[in-house]
Structure formats: C-alpha cells, structure tokens
C-alpha atoms as a PDB file:
ATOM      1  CA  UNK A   1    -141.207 -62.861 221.633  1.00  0.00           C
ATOM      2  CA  UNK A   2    -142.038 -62.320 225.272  1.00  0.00           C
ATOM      3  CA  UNK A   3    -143.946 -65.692 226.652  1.00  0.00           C
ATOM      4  CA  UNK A   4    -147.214 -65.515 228.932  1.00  0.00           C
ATOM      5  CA  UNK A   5    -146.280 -66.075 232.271  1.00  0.00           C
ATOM      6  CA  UNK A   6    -150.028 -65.164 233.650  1.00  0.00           C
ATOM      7  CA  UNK A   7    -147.989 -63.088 236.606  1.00  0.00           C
ATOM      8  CA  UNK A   8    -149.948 -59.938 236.250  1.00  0.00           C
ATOM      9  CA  UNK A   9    -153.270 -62.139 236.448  1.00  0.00           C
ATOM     10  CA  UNK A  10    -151.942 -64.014 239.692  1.00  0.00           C
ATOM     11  CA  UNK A  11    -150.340 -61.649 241.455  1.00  0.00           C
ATOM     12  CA  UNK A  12    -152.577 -58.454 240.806  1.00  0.00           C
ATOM     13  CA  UNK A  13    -155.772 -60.158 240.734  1.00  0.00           C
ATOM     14  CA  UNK A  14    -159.407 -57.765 241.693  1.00  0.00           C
ATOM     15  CA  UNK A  15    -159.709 -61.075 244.422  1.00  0.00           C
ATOM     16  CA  UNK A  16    -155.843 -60.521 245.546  1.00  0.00           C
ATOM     17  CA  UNK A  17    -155.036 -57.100 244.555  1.00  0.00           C
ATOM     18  CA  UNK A  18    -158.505 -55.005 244.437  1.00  0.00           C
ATOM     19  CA  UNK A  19    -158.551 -51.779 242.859  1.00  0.00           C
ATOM     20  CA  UNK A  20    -158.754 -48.519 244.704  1.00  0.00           C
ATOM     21  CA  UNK A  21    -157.608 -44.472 244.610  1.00  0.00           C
ATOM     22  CA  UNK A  22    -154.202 -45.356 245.812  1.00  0.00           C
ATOM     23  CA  UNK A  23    -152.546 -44.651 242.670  1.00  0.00           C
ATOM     24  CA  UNK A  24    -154.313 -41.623 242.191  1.00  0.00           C
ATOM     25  CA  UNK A  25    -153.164 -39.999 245.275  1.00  0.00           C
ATOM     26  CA  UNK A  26    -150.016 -41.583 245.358  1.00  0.00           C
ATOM     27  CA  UNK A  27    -149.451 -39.512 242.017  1.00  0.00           C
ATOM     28  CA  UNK A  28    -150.589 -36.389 243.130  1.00  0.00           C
ATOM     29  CA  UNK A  29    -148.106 -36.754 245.948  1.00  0.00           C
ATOM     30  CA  UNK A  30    -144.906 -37.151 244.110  1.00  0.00           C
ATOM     31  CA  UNK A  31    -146.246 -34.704 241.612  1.00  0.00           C
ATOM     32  CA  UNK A  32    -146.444 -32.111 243.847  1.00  0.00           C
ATOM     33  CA  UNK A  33    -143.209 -32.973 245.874  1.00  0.00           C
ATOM     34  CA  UNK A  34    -141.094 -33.607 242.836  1.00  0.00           C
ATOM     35  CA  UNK A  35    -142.171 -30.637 241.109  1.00  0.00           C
ATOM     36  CA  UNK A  36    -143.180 -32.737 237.899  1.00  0.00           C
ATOM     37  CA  UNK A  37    -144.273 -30.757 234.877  1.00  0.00           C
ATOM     38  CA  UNK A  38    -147.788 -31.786 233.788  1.00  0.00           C
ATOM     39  CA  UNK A  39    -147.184 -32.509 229.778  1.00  0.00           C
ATOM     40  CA  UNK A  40    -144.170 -34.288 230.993  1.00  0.00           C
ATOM     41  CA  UNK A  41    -142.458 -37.441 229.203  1.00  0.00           C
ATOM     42  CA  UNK A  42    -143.353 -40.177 231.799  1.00  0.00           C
ATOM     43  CA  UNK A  43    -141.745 -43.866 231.288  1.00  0.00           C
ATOM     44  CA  UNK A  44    -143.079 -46.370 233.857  1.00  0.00           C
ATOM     45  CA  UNK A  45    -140.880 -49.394 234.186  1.00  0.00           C
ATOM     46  CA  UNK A  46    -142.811 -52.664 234.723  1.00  0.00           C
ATOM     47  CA  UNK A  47    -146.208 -50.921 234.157  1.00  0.00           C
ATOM     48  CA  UNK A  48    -147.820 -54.222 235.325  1.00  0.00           C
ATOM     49  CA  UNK A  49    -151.480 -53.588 235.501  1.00  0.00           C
ATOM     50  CA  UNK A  50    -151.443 -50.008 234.450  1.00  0.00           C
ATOM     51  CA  UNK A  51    -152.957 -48.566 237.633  1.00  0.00           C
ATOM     52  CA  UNK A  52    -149.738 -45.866 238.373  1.00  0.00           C
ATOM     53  CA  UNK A  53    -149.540 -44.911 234.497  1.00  0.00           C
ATOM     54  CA  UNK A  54    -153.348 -44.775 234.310  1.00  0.00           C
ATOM     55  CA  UNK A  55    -152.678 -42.164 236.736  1.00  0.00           C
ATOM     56  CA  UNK A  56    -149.995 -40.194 235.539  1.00  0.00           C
ATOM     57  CA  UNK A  57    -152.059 -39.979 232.287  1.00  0.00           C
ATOM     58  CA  UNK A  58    -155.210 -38.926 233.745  1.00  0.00           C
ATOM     59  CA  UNK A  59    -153.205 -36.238 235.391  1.00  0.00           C
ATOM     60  CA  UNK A  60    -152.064 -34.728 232.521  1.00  0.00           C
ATOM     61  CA  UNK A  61    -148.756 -36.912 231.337  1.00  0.00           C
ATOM     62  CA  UNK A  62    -147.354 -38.444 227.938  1.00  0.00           C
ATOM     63  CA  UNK A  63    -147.329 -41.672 229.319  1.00  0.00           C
ATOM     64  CA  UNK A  64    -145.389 -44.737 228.128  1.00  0.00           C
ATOM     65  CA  UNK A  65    -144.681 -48.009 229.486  1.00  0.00           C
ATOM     66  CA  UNK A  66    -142.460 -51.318 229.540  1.00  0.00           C
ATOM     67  CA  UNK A  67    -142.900 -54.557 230.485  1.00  0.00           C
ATOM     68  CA  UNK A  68    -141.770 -58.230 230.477  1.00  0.00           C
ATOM     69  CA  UNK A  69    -145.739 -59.815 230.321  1.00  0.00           C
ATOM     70  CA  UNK A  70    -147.494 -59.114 226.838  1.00  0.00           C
ATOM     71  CA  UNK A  71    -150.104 -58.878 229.181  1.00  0.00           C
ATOM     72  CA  UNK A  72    -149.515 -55.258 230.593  1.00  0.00           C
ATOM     73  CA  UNK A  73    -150.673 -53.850 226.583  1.00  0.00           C
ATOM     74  CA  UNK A  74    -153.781 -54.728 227.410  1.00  0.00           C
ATOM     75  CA  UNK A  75    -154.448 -53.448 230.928  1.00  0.00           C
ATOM     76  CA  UNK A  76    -153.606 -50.483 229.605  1.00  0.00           C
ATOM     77  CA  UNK A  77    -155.130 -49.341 226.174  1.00  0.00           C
ATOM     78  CA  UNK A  78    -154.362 -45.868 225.405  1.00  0.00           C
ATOM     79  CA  UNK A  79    -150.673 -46.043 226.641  1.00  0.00           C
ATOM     80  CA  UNK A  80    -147.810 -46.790 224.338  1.00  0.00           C
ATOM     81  CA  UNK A  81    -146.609 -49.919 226.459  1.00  0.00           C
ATOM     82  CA  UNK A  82    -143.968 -51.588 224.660  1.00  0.00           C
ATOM     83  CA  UNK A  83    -142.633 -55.651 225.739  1.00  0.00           C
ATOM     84  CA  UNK A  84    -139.185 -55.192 226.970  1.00  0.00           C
ATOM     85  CA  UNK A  85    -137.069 -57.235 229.169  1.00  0.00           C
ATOM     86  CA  UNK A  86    -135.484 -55.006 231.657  1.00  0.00           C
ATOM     87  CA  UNK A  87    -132.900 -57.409 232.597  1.00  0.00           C
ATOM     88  CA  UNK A  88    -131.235 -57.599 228.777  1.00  0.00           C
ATOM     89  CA  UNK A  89    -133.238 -55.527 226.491  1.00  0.00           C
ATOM     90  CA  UNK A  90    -132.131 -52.261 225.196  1.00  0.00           C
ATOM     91  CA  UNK A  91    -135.346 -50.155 226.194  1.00  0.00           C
ATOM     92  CA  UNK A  92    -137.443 -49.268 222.838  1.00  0.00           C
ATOM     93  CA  UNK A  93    -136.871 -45.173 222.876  1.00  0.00           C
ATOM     94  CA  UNK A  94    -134.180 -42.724 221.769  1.00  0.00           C
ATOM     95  CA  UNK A  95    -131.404 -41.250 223.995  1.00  0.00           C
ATOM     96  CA  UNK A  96    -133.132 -38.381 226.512  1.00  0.00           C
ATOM     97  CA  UNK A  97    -136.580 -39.220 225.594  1.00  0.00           C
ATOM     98  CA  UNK A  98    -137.970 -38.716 229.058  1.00  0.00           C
ATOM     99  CA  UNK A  99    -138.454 -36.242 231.333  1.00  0.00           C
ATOM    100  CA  UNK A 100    -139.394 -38.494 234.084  1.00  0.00           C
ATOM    101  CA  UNK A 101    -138.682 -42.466 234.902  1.00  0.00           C
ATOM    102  CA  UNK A 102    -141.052 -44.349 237.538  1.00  0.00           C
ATOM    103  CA  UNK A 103    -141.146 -47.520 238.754  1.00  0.00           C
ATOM    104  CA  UNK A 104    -142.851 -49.016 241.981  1.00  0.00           C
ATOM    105  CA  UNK A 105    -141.975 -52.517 243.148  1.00  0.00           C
ATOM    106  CA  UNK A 106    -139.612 -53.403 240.196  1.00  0.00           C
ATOM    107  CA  UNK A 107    -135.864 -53.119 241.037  1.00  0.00           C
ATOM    108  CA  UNK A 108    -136.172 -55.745 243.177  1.00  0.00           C
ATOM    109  CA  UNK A 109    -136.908 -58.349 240.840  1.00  0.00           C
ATOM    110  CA  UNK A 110    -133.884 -58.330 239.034  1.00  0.00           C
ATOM    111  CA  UNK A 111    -130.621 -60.169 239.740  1.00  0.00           C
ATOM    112  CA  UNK A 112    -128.223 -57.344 238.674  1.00  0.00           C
ATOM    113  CA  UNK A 113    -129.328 -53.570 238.327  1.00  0.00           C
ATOM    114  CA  UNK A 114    -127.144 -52.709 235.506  1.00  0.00           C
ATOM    115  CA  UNK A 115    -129.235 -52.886 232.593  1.00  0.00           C
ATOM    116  CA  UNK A 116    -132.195 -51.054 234.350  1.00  0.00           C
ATOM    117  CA  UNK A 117    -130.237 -48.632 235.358  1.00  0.00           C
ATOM    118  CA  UNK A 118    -127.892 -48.000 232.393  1.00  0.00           C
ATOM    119  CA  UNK A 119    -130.890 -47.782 229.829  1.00  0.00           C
ATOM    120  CA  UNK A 120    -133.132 -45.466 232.260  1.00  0.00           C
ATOM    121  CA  UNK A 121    -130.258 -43.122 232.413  1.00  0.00           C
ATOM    122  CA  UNK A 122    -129.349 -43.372 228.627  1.00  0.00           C
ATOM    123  CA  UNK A 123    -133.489 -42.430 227.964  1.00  0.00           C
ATOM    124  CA  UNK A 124    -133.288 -39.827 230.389  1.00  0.00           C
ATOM    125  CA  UNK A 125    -132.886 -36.185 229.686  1.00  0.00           C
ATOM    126  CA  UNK A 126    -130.344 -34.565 231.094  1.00  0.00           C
ATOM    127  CA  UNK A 127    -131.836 -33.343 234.461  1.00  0.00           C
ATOM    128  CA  UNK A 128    -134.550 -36.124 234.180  1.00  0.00           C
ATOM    129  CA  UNK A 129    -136.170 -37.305 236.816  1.00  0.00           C
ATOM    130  CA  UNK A 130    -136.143 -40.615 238.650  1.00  0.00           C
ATOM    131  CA  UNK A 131    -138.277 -42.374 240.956  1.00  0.00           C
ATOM    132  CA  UNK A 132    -138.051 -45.914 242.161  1.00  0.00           C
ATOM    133  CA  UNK A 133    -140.213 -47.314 245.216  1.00  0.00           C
ATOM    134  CA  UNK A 134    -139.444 -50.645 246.383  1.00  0.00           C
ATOM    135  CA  UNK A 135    -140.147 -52.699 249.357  1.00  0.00           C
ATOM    136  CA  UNK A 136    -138.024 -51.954 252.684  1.00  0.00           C
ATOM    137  CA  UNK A 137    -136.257 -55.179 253.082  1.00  0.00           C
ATOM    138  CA  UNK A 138    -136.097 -54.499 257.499  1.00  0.00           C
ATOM    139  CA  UNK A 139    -139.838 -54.207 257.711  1.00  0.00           C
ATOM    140  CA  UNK A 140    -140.695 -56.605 254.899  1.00  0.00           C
ATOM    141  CA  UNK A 141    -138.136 -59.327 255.327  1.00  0.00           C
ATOM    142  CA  UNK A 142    -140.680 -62.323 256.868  1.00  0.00           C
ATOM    143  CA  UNK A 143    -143.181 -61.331 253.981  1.00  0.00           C
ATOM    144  CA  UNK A 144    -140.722 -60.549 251.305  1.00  0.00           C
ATOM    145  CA  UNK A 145    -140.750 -63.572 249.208  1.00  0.00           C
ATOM    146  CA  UNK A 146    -144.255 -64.309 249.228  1.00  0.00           C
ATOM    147  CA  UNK A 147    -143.834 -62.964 245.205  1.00  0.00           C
ATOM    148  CA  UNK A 148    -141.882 -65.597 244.026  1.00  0.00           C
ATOM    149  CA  UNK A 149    -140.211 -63.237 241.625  1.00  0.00           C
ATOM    150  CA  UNK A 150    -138.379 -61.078 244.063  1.00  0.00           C
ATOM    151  CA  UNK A 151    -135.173 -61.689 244.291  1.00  0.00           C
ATOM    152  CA  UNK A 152    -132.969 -58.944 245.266  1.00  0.00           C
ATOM    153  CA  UNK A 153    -134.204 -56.650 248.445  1.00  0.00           C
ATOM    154  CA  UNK A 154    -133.078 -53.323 249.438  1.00  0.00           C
ATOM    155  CA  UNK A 155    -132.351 -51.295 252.348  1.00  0.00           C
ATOM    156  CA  UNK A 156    -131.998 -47.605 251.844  1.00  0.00           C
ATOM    157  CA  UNK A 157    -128.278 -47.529 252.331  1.00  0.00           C
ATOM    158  CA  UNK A 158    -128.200 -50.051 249.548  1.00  0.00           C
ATOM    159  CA  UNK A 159    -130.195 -47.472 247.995  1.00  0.00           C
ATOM    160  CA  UNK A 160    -128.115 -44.367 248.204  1.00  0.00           C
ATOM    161  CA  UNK A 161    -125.607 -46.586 246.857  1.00  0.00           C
ATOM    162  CA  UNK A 162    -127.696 -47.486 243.775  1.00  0.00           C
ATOM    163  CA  UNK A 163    -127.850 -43.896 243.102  1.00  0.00           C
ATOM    164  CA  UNK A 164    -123.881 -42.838 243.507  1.00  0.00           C
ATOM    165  CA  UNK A 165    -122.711 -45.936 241.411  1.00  0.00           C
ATOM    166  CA  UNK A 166    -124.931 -44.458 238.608  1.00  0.00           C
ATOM    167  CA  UNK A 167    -123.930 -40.792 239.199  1.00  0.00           C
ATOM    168  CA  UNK A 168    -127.698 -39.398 240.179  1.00  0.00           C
ATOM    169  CA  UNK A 169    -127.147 -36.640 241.228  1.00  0.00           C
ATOM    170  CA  UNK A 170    -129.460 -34.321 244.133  1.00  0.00           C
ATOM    171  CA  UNK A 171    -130.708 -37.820 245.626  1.00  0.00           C
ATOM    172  CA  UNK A 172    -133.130 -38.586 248.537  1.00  0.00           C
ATOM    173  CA  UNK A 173    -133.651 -41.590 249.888  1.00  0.00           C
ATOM    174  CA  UNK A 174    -136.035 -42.245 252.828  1.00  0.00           C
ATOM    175  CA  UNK A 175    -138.596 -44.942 253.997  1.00  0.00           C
ATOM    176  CA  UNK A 176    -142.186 -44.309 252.916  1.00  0.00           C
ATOM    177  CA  UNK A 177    -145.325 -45.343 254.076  1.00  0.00           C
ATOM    178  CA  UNK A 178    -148.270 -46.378 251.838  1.00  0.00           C
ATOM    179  CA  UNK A 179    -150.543 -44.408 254.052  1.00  0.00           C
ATOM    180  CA  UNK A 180    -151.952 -40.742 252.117  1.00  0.00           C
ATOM    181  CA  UNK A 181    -152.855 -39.524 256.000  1.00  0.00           C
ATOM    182  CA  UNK A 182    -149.246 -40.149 256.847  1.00  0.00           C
ATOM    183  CA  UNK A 183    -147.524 -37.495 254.161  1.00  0.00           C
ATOM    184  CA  UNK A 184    -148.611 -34.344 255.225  1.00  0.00           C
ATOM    185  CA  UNK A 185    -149.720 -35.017 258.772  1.00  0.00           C
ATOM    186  CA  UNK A 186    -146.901 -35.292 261.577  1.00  0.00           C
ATOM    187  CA  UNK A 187    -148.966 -36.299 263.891  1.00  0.00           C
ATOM    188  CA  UNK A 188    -150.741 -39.245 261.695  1.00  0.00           C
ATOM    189  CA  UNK A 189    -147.230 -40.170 260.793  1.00  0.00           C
ATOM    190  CA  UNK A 190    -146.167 -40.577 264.445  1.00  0.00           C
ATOM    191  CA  UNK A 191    -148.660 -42.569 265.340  1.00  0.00           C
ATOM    192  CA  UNK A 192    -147.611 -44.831 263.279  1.00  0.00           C
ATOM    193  CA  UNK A 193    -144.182 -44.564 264.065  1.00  0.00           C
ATOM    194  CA  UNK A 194    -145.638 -45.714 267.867  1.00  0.00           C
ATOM    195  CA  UNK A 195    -147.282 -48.864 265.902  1.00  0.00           C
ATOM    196  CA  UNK A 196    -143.761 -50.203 264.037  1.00  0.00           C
ATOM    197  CA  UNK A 197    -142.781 -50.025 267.706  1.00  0.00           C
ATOM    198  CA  UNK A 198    -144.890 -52.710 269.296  1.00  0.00           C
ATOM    199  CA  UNK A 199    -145.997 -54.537 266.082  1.00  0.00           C
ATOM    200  CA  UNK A 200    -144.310 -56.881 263.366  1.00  0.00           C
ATOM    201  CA  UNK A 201    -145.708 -56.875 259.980  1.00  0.00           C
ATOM    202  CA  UNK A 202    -147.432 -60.427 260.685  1.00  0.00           C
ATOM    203  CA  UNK A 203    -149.401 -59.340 263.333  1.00  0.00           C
ATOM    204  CA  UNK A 204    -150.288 -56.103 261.235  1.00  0.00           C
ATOM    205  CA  UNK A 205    -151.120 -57.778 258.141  1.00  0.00           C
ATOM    206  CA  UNK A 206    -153.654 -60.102 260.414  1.00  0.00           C
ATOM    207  CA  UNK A 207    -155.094 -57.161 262.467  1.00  0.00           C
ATOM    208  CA  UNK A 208    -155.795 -55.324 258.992  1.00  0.00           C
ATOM    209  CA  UNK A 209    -157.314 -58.407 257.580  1.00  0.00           C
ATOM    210  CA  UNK A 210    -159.597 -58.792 261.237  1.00  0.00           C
ATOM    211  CA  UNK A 211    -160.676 -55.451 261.387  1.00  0.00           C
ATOM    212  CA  UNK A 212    -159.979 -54.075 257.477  1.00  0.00           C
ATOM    213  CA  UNK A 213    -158.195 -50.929 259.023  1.00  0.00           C
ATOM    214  CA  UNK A 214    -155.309 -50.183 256.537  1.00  0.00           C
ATOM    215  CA  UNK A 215    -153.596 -48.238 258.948  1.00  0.00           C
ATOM    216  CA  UNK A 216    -152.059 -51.029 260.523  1.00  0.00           C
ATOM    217  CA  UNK A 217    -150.451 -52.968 257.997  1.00  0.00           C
ATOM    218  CA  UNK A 218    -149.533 -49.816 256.025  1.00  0.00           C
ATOM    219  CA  UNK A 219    -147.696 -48.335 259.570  1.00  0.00           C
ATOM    220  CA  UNK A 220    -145.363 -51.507 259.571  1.00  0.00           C
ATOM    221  CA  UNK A 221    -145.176 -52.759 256.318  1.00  0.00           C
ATOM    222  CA  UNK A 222    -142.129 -49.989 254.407  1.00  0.00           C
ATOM    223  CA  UNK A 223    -141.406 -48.909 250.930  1.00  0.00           C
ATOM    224  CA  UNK A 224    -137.788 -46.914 250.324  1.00  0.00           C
ATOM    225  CA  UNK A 225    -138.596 -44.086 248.188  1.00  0.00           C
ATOM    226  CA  UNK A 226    -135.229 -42.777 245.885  1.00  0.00           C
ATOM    227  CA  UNK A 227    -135.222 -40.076 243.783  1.00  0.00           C
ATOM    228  CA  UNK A 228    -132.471 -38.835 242.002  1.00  0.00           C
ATOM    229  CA  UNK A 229    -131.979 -36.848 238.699  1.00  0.00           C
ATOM    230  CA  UNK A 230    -129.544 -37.504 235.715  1.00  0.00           C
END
C-alpha cells in the first residue's frame, strides 16, 4: 500500500497554492483546440488535488484518475481515482480504455519515462489523445527545484523527442503560457513576449508578489505543452 507522504497538503496548500478558475479555463482551452469529445474517456495522471479533473468532469467528461498519495481519493470524491505508482505500476484499466490522457506538471518527476509512457499508450485507444504540460526547464531553471520532487526537466526538443521514441504520431510541441489573455490575443501574447525580454523569472515572481499582477510572473515563468495521439 501507497504510504502518506503529506505532498499534496504541502505543496498545494489554499495558503501556498490558493484555488482559482484557472483550471476551468485552462480546460475549455485545450477542449476547444484539441477538438475533445465531451462524453470522452479522460485519465488524468497524478490528479493531485483534483482541480484539472474537477474540471474536465464538470465539463462534461468520464473522468478517472491516478496517483501515488492516497490522498488525491479524497480531494476528489466523485472521480474514480485509483493509487498507482507511475514509475512501476501497471496502470489499473484495460488496453484502449481512454479516449484522452492528461497530465500537468507530472513527467518531470520521474527518473525514467518508460513506464508512464508505455502504460498511457497501452490504455490509450487507438487515435487517443495525449496531453502533457510540464515546466519549461530555460525559463524555470533558477526556480525549478524549489519542489523537491522534480527531478527530471524538459526542454521542448527533449519533448518532441519524448513523443518520436514512443511513436505519437501528429505531435505539437510549443511553449505555453499560464496566462488565458495570452491564447487568443496576439497582441496580449506579445506583450509578454517584450516582458521575457527584460525580466528573469526572479524578478517576475517578486514583482507579482509586490503588486499581485499575474501577468508578470505568468509572461516569464514557461510550461511546454505536447500533444500527440496514439
């Protein structure tokens, strides 16, 4: 059996980690630009705190979950979240179960992908959907291992390669910004282009803290975004 490790309650705490719509929109976004099927079989990998498969269920998804911490079945009552260890475990579903695979700030706290990767795929429909966020290791790398868990960052060429060595197929793999005005506004999303130009993510992180402006550590501070399909 799984052991407590109290990492959800640390490291996503209301006082550290407060709740807000992000999840929600973020969602919608990849919902619409991924052309997901509402009804859809959606597996979230380290559900965590539930706040991304909350969302997918409240927008109309069969939503399961995963995850090392015992803790993450109850953040989420209502959603089939199962204890796995995604480092050894053989995931807890039949072959091509899902229709879509999710996981935000995960991949990079495992040593080796393999088993991650290997058992998404093998729970994966054919044509499945996959979606893995993860912190840009450029933008991130004097903040990165602030989460004493992390352990392996990414760039998005190591990315792309993630994606051939597993034979995805119609990838895309791109830096993201946590920012909802950024994705459908050019000119929101250049300014903040200007901002990475003149400011390091320390300096963001305490001008968003000074002023509570998002916009400034969220302009500096990168995900990668990958999707690929089986």
């Amino acid at each position: 059996m799984a052991k407590k490790s109290n990492y959800i309650k640390t490291t996503y705490s209301e006082n550290r980690a407060p709740k807000s719509h992000y999840p929600t929109q973020l969602i919608s976004y990849l919902t619409d630009r991924f052309k997901l099927d509402k009804g859809n079989k959606v597996l979230e990998v380290g559900c965590g705190r539930g706040d991304f498969i909350k969302a997918y269920q409240e927008a109309g998804f069969d939503c399961y979950g995963i995850d090392l911490d015992p803790d993450a079945k109850e953040f989420s009552p209502g959603v089939d979240v199962r204890v796995t260890n995604i480092d050894s475990d053989k995931f807890p579903f039949d072959d091509n179960f899902f229709d879509v695979i999710y996981h935000k700030s995960v991949i990079e706290h495992v040593f080796s992908p393999n088993n991650l990767m290997e058992e998404s795929k093998r729970v994966l429909k054919p044509g499945g959907k996959m979606i893995i966020l993860t912190p840009d290791w450029v933008s991130q790398m004097k903040v990165f291992y602030e989460d004493i868990t992390h352990c392996r960052p990414y760039t998005p060429d190591a990315m792309i390669d993630l994606f051939k060595m597993y034979e995805l197929q119609n990838f895309k793999v791109e830096h993201f910004k946590q920012l909802p005005a950024t994705w459908n506004s050019k000119s929101t999303n250049f300014i903040a282009n200007i901002l990475r130009l003149f400011m390091g993510v320390l300096t963001a992180r305490k001008l968003t803290k000074m002023t509570n402006i998002k916009f400034f550590r969220w302009s500096v501070e990168l995900m990668i975004l990958g999707y690929g399909e089986k």
